[in-house]
Structures are given as C-alpha cells and as structure tokens.
PDB file of N, CA and C in Angstrom:
ATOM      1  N   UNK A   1      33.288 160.521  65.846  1.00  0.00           N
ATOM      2  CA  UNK A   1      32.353 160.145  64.804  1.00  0.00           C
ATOM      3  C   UNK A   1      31.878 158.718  65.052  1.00  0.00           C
ATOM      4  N   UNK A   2      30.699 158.877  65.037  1.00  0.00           N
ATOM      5  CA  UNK A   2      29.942 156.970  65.120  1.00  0.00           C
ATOM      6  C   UNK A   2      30.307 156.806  63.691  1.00  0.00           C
ATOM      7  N   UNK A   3      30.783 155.650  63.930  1.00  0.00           N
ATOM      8  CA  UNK A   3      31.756 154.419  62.787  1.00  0.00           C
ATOM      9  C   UNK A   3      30.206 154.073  62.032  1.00  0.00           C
ATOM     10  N   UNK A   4      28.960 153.646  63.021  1.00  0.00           N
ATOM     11  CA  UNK A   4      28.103 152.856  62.604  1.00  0.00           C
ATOM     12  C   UNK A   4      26.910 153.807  61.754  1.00  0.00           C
ATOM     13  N   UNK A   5      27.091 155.479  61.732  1.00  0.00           N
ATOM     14  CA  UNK A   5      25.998 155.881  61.124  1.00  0.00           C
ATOM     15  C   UNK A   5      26.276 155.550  59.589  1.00  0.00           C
ATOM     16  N   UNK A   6      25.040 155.972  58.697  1.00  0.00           N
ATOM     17  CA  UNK A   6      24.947 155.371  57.593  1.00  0.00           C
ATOM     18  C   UNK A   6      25.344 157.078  57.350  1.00  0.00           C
ATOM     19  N   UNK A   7      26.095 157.263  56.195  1.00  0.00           N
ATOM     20  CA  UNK A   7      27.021 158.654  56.066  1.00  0.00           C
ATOM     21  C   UNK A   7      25.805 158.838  54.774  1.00  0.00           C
ATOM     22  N   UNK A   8      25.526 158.180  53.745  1.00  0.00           N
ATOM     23  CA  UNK A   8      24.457 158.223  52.718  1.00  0.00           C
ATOM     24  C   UNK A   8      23.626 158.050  52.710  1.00  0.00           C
ATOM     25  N   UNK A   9      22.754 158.405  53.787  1.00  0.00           N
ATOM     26  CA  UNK A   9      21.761 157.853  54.071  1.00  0.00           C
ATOM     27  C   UNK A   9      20.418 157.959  52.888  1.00  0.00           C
ATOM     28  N   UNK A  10      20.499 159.172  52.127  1.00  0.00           N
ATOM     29  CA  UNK A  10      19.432 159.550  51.010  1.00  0.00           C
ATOM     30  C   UNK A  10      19.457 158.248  49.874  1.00  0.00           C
ATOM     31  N   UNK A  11      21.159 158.093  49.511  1.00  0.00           N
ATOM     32  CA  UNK A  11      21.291 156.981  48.202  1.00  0.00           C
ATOM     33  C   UNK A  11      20.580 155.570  49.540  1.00  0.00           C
ATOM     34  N   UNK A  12      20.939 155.283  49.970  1.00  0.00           N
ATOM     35  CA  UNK A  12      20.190 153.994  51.145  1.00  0.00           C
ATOM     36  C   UNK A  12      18.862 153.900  51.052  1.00  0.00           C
ATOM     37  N   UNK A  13      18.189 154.830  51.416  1.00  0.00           N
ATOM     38  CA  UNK A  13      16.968 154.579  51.860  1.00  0.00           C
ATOM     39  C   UNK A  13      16.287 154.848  49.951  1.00  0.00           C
ATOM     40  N   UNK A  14      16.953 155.637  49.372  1.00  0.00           N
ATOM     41  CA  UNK A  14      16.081 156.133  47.790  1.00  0.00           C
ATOM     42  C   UNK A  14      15.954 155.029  46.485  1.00  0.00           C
ATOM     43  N   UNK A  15      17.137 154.527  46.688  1.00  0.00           N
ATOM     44  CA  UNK A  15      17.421 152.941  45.652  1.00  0.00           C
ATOM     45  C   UNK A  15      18.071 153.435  44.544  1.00  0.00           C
ATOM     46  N   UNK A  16      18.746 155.238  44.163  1.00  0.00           N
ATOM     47  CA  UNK A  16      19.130 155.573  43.723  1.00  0.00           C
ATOM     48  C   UNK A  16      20.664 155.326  43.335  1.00  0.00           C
ATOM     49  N   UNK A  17      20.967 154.937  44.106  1.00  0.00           N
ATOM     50  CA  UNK A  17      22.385 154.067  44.194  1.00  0.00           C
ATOM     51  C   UNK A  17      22.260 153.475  42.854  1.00  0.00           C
ATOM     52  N   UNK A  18      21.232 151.797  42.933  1.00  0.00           N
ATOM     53  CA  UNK A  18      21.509 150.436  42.347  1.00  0.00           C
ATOM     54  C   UNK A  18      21.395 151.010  41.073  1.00  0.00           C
ATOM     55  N   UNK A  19      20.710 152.523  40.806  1.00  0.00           N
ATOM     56  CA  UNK A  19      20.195 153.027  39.680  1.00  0.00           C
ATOM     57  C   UNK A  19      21.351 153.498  38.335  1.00  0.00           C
ATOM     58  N   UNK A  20      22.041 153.477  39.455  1.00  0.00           N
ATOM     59  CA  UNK A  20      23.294 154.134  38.537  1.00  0.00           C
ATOM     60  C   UNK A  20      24.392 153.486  38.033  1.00  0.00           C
ATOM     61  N   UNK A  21      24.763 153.604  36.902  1.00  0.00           N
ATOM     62  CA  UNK A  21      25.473 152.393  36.404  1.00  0.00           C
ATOM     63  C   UNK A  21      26.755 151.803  36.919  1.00  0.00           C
ATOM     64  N   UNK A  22      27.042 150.793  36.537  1.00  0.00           N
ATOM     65  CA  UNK A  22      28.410 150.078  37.541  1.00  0.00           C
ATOM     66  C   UNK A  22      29.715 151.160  37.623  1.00  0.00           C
ATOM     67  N   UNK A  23      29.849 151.698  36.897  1.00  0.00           N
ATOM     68  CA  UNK A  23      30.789 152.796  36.256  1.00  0.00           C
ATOM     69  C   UNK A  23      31.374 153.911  37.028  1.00  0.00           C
ATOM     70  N   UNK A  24      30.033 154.314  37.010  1.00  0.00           N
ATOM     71  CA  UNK A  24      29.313 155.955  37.929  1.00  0.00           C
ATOM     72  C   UNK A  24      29.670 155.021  39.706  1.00  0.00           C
ATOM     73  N   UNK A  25      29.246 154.453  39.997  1.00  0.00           N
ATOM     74  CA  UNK A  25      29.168 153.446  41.328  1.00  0.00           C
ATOM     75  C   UNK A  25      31.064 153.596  41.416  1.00  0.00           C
ATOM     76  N   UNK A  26      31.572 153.097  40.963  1.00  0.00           N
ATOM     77  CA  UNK A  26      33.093 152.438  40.831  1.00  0.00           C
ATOM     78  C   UNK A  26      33.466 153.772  40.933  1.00  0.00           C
ATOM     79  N   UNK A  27      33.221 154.824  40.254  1.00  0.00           N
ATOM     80  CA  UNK A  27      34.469 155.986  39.992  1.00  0.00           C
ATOM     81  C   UNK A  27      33.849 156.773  41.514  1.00  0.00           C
ATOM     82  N   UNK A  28      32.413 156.603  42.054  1.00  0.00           N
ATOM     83  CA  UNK A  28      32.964 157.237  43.791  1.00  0.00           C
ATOM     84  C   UNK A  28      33.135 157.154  44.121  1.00  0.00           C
ATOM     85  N   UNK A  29      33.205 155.605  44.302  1.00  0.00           N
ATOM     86  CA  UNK A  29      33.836 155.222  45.473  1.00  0.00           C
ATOM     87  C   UNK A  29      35.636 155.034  45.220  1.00  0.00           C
ATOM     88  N   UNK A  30      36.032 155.369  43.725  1.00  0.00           N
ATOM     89  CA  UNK A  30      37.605 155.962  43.653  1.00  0.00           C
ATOM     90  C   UNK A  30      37.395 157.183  44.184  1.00  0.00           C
ATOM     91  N   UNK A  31      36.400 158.375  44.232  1.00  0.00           N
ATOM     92  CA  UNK A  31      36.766 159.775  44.194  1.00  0.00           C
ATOM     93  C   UNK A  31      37.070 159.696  46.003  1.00  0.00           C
ATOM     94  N   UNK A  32      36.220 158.774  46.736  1.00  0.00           N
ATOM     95  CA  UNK A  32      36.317 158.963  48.259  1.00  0.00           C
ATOM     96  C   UNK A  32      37.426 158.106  48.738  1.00  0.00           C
ATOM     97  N   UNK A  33      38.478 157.147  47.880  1.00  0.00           N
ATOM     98  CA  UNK A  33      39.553 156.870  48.193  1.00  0.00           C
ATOM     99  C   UNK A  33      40.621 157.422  47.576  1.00  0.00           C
ATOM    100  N   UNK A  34      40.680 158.101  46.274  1.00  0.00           N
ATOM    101  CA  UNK A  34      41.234 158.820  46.256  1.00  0.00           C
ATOM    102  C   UNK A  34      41.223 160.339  47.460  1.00  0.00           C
ATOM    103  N   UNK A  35      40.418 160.558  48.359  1.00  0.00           N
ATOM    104  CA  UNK A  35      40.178 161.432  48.962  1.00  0.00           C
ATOM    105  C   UNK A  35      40.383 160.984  50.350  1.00  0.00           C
ATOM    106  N   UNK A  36      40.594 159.721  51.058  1.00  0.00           N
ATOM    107  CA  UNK A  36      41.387 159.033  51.541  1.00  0.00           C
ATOM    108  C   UNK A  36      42.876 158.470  51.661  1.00  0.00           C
ATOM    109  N   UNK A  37      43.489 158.350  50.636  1.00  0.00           N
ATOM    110  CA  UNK A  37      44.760 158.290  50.551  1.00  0.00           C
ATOM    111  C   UNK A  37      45.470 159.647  50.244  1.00  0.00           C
ATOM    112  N   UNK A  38      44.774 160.652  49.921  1.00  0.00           N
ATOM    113  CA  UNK A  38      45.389 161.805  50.096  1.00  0.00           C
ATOM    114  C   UNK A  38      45.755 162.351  51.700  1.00  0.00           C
ATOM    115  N   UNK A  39      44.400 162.289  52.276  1.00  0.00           N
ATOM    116  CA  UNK A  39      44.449 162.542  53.810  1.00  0.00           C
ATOM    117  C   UNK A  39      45.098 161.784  54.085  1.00  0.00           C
ATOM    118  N   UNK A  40      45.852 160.430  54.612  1.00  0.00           N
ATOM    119  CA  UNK A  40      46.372 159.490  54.717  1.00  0.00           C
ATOM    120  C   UNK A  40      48.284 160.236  54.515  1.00  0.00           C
ATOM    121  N   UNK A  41      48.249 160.153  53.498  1.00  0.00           N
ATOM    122  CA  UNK A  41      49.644 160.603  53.331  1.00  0.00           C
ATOM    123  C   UNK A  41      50.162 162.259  53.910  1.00  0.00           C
ATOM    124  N   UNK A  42      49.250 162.441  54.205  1.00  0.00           N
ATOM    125  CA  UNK A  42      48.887 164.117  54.833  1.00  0.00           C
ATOM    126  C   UNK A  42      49.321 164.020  56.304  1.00  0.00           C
ATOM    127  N   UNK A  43      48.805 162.896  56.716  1.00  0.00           N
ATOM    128  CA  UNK A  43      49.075 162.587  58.445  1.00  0.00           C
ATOM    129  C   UNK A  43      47.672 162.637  58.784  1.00  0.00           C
ATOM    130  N   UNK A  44      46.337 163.015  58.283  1.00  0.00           N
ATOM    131  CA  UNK A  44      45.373 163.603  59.037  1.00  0.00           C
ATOM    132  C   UNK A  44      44.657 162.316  58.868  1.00  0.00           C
ATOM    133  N   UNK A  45      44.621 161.800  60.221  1.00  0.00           N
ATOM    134  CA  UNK A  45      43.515 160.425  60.304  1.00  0.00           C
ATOM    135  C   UNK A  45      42.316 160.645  60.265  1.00  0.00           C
ATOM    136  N   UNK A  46      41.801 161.658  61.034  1.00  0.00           N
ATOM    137  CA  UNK A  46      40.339 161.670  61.444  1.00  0.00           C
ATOM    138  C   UNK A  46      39.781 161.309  59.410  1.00  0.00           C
ATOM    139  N   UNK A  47      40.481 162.607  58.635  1.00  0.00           N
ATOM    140  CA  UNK A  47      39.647 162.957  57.449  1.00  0.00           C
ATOM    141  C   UNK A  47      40.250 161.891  56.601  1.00  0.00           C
ATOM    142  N   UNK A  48      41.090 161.297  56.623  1.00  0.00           N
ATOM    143  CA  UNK A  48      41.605 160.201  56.154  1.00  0.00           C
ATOM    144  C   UNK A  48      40.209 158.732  56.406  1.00  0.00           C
ATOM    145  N   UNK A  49      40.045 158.726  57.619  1.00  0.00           N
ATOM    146  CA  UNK A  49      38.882 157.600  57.958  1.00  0.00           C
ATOM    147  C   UNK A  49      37.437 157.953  57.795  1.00  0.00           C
ATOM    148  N   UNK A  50      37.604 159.402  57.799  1.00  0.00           N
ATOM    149  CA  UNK A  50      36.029 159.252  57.593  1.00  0.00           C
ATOM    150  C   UNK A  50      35.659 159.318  55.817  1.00  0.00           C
ATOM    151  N   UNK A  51      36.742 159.395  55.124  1.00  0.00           N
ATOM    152  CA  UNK A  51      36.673 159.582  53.769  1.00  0.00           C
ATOM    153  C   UNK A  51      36.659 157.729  53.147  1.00  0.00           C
ATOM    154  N   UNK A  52      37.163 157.264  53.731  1.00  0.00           N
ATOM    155  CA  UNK A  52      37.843 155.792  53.744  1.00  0.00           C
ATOM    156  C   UNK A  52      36.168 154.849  54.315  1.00  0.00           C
ATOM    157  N   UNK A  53      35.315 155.670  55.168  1.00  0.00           N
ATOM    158  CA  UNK A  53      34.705 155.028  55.763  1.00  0.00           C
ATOM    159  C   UNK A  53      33.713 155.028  54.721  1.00  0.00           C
ATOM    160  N   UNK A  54      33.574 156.050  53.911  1.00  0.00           N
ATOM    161  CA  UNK A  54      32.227 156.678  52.989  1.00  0.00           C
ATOM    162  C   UNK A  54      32.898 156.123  52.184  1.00  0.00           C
ATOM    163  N   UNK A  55      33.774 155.399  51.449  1.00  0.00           N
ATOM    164  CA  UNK A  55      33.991 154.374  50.596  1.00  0.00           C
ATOM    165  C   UNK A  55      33.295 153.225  50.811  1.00  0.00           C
ATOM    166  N   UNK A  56      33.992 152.523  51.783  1.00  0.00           N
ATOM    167  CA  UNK A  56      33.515 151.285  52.066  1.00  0.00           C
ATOM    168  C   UNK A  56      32.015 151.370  52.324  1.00  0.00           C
ATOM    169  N   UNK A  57      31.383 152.268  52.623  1.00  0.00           N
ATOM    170  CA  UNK A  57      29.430 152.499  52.593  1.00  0.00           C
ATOM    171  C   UNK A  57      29.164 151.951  51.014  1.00  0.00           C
ATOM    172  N   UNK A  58      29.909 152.923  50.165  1.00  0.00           N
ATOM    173  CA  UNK A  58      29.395 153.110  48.615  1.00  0.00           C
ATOM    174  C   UNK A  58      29.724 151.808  48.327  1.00  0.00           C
ATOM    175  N   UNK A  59      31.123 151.218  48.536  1.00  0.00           N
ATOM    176  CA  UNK A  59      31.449 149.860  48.350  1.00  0.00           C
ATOM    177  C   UNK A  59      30.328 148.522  48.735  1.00  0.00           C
ATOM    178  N   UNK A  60      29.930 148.655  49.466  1.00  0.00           N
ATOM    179  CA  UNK A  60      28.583 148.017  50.199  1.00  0.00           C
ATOM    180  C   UNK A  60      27.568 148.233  49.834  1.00  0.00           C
ATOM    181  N   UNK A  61      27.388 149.625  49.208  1.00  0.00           N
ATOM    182  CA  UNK A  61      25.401 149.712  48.613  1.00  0.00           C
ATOM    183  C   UNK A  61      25.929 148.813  47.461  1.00  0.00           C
ATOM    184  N   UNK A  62      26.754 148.804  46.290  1.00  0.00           N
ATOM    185  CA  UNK A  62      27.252 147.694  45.184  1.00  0.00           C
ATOM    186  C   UNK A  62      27.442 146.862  45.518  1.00  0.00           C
ATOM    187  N   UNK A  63      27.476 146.129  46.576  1.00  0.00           N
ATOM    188  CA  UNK A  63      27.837 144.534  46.830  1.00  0.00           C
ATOM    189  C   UNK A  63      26.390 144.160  46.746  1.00  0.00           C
ATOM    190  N   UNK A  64      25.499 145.097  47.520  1.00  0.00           N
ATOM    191  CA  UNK A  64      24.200 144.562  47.924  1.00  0.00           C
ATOM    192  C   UNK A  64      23.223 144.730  46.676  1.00  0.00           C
ATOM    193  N   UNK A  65      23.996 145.183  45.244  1.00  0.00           N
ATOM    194  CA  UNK A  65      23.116 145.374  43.888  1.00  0.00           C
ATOM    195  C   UNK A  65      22.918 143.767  43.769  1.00  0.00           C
ATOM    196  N   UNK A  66      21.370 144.146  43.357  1.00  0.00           N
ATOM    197  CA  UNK A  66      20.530 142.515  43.156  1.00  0.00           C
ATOM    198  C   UNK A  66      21.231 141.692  42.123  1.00  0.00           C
ATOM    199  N   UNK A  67      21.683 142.388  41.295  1.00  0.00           N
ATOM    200  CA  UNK A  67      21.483 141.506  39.616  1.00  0.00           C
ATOM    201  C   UNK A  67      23.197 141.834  39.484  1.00  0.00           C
ATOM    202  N   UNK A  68      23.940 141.325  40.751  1.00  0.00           N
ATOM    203  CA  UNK A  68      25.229 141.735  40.732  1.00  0.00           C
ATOM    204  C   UNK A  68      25.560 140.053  40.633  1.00  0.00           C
ATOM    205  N   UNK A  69      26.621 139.513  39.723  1.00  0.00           N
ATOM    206  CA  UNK A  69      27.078 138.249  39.839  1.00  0.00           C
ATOM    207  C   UNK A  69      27.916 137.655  40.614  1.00  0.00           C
ATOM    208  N   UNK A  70      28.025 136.354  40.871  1.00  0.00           N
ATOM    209  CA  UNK A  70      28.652 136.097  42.342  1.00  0.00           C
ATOM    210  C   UNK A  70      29.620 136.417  42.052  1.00  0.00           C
ATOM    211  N   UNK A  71      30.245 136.244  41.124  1.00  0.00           N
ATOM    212  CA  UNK A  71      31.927 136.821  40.604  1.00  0.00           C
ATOM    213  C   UNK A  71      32.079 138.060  40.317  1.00  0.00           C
ATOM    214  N   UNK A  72      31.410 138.859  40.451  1.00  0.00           N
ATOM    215  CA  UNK A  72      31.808 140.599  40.562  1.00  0.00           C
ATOM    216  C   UNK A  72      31.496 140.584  41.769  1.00  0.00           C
ATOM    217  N   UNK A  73      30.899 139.813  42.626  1.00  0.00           N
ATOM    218  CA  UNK A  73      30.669 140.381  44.214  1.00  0.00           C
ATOM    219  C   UNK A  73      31.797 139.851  44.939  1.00  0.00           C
ATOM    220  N   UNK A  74      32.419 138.798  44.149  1.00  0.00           N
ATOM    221  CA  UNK A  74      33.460 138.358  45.163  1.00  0.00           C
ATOM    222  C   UNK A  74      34.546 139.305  44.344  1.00  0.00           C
ATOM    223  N   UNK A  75      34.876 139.992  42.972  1.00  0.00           N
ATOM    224  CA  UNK A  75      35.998 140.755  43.523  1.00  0.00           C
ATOM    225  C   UNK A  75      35.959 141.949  43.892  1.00  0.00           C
ATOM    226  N   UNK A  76      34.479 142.963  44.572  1.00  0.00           N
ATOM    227  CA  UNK A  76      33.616 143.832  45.129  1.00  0.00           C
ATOM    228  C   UNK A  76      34.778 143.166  46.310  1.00  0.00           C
ATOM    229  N   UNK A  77      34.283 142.383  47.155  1.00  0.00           N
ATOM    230  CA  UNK A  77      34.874 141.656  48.821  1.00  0.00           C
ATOM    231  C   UNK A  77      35.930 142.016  48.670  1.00  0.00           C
ATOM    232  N   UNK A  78      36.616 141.143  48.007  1.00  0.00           N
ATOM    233  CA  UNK A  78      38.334 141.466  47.715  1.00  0.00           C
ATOM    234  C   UNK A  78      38.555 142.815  47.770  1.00  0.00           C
ATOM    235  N   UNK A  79      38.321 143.438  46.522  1.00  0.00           N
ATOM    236  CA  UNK A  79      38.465 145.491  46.751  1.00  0.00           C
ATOM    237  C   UNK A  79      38.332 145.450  48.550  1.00  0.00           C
ATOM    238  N   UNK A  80      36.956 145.675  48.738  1.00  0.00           N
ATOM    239  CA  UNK A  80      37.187 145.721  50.113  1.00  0.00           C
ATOM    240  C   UNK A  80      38.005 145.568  51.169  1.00  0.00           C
ATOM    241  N   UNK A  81      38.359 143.961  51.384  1.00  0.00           N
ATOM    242  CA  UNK A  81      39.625 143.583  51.952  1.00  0.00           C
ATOM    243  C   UNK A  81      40.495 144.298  51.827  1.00  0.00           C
ATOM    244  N   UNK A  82      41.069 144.943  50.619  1.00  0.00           N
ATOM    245  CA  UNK A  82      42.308 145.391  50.426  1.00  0.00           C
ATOM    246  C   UNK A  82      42.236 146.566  50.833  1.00  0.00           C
ATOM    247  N   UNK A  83      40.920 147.752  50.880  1.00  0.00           N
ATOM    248  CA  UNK A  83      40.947 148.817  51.425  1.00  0.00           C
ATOM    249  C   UNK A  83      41.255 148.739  52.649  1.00  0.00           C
ATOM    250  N   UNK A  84      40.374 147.631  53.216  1.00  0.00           N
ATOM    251  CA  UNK A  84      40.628 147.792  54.666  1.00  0.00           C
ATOM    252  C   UNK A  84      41.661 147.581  55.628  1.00  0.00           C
ATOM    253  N   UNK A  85      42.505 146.685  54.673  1.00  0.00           N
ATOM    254  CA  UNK A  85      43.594 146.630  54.841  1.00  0.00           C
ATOM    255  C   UNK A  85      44.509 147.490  54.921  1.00  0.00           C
ATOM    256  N   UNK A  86      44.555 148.429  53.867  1.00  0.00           N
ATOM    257  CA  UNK A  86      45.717 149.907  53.576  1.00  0.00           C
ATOM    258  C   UNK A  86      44.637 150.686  54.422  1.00  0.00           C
ATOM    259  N   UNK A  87      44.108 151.237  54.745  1.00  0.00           N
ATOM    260  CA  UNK A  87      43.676 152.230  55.317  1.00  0.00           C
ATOM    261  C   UNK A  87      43.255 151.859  57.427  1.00  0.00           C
ATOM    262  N   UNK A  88      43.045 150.896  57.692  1.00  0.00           N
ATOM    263  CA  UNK A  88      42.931 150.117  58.781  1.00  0.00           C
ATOM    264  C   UNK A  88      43.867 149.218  59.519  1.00  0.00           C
ATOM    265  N   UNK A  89      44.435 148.716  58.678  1.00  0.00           N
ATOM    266  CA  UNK A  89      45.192 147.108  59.040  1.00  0.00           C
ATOM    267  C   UNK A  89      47.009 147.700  58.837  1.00  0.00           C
ATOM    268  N   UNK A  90      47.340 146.619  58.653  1.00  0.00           N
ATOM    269  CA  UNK A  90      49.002 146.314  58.378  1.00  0.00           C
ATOM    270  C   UNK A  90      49.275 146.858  56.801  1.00  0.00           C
ATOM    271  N   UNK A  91      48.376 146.882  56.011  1.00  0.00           N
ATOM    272  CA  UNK A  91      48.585 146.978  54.927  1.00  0.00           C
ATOM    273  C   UNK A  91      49.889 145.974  54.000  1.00  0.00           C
ATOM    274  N   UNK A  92      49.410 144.566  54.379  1.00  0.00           N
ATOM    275  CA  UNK A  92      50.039 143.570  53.953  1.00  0.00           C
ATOM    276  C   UNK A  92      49.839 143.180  52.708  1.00  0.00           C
ATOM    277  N   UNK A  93      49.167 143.564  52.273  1.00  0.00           N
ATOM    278  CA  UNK A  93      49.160 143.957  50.522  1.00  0.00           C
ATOM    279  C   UNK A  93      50.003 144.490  49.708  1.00  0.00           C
ATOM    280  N   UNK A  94      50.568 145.470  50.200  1.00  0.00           N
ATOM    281  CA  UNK A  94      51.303 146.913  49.898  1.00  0.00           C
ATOM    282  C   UNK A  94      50.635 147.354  49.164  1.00  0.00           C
ATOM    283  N   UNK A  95      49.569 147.827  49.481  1.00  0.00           N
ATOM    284  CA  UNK A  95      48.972 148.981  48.463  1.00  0.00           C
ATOM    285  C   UNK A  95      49.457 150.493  48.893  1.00  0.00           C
ATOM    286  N   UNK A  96      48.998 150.937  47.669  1.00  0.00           N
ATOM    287  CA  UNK A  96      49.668 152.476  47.810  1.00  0.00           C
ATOM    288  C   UNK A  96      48.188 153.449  47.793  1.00  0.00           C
ATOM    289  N   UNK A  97      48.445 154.626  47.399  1.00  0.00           N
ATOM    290  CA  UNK A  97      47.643 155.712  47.036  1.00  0.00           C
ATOM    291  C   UNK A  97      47.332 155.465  45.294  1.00  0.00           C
ATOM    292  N   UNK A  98      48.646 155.342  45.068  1.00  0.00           N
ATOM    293  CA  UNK A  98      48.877 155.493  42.930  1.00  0.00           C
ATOM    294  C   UNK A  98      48.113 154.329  42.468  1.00  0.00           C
ATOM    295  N   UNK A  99      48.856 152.773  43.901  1.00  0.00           N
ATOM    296  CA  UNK A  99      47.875 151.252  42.874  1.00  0.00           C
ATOM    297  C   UNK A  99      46.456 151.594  43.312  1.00  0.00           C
ATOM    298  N   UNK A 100      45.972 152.196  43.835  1.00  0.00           N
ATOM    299  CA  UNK A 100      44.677 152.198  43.930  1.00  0.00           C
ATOM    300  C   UNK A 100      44.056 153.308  42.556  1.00  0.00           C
ATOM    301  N   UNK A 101      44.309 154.451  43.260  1.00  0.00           N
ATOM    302  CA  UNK A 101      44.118 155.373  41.858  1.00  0.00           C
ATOM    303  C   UNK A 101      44.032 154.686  40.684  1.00  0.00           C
ATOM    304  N   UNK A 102      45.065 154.164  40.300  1.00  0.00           N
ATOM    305  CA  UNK A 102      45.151 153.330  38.960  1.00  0.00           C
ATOM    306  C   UNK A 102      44.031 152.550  38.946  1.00  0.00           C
ATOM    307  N   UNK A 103      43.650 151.385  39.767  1.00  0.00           N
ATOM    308  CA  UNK A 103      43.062 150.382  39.761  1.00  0.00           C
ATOM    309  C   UNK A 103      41.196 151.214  39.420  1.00  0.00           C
ATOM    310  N   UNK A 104      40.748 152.414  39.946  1.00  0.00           N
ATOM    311  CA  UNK A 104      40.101 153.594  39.833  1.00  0.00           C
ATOM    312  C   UNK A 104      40.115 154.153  38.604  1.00  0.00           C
ATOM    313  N   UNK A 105      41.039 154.746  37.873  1.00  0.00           N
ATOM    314  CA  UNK A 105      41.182 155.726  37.217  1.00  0.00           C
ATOM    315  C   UNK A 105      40.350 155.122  35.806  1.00  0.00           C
ATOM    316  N   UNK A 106      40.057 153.853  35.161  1.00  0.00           N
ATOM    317  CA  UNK A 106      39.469 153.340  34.115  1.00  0.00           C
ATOM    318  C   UNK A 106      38.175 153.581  34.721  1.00  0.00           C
ATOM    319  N   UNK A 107      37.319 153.379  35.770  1.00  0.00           N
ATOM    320  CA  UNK A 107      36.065 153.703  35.901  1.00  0.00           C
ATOM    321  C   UNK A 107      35.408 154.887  36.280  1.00  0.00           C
ATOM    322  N   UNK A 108      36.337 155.894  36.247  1.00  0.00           N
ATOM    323  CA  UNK A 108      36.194 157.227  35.895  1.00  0.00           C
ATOM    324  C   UNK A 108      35.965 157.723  34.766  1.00  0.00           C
ATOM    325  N   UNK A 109      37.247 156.892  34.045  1.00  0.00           N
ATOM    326  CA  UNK A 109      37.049 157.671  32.701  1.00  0.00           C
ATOM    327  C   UNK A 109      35.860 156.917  31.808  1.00  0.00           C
ATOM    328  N   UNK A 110      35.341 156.361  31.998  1.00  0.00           N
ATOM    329  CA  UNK A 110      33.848 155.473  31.175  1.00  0.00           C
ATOM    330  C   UNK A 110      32.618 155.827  32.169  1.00  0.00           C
ATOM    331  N   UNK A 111      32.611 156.696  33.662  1.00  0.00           N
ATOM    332  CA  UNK A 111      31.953 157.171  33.942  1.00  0.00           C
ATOM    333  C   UNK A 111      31.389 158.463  33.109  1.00  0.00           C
ATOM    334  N   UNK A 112      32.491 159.304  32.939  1.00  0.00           N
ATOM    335  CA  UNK A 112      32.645 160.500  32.375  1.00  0.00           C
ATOM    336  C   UNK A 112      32.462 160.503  31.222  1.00  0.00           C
ATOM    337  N   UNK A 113      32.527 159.461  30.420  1.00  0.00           N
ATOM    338  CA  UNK A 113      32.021 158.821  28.765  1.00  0.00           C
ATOM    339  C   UNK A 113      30.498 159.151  29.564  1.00  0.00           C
ATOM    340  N   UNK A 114      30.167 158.419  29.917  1.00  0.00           N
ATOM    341  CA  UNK A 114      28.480 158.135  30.400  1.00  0.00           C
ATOM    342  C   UNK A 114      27.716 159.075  30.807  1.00  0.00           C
ATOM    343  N   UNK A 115      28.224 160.193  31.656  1.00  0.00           N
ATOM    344  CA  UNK A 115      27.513 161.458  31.986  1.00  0.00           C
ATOM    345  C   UNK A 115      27.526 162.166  30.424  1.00  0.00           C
ATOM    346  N   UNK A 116      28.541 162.432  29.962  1.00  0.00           N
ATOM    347  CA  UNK A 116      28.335 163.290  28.645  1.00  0.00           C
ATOM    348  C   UNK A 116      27.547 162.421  27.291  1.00  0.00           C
ATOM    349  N   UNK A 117      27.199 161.544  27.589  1.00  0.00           N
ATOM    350  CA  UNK A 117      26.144 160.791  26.462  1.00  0.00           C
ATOM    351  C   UNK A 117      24.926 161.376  27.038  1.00  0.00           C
ATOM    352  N   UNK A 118      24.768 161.543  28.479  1.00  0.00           N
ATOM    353  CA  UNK A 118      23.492 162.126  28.896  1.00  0.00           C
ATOM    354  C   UNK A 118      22.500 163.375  27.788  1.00  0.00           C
TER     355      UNK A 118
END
C-alpha cells in the first residue's frame, strides 16, 4: 500500500470534511482507531496500519480546519503524536486500545446526540 495516497480523497477535494461538526470529525477518527487497535491486538499489521493510517488522514483534514484555534490545534498535534507513537513507534506513552477508546468514546456520544437532532 502507498503510505502517501490520500485514502479520502472525496472528503479532501469536497470541503465536506470542515463541514461537519468538531464532534462528528473526533468520533471517526475514534471509529478508525478504534478499528486500529483492534487489528493491532489481533497481530494483523497490514489492517492494523492501514486503519491507523486513515486516522491520522481524518486527524489532518481537522488540523487543517480554518477557524480551528491554536490551542485545539496544538492538542489535535499532540493526539497525533501519541497515535503515532502507539501504533508506529515505541509507544513510550503507554497508551493502550481502552486509553484511547476512552479518550474517543465522549465524542461519539455528542456525535450521536447530533445526528439524531438532524
């Protein structure tokens, strides 16, 4: 798999991404690390990284939201770091599968508030 293709390319090029609220943004890019640390603990790298990789994309169309403040973009970076860390690196953090989930699981559930107000 090229590391460098853009895996979303429709939300990229459409602006449909920035469109969607911080919430909705936050809980996919839990659903594709939660879908990463599952593969991960499974043994299966390939689907482990390419799930991990389509995080860090989604993680990145939100860094690059215009009207994002420097202090949600710097702890946007941080998240980052730390993924890349547990899923890439030494994982000198000690993150797990669960502290992440957790750290996830509140912007799910106010996503899911937000679709059903629809």
């Amino acid at each position: 798999m090229d590391r460098n293709l853009i895996q979303h390319k429709e939300l990229a090029e459409s602006g449909r991404w920035q469109e969607l609220p911080f919430a909705q943004q936050m809980a996919n890019i839990g659903s594709e690390v939660f879908r990463a640390g599952k593969w991960k603990m499974k043994g299966k790298t390939d689907r482990c990284l390419s799930a991990s990789d389509r995080a860090l994309e989604l993680l990145d169309f939100t860094v690059e939201c215009k009207e994002r403040s420097s202090q949600g973009r710097r702890e946007l970076l941080r998240l980052r770091e730390i993924l890349c860390d547990y899923f890439y690196g030494e994982n000198q953090f000690h993150s797990s599968p669960e502290i992440l989930n957790k750290y996830f699981d509140p912007f799910s559930l106010k996503a899911s508030r937000q679709r059903s107000d629809y």
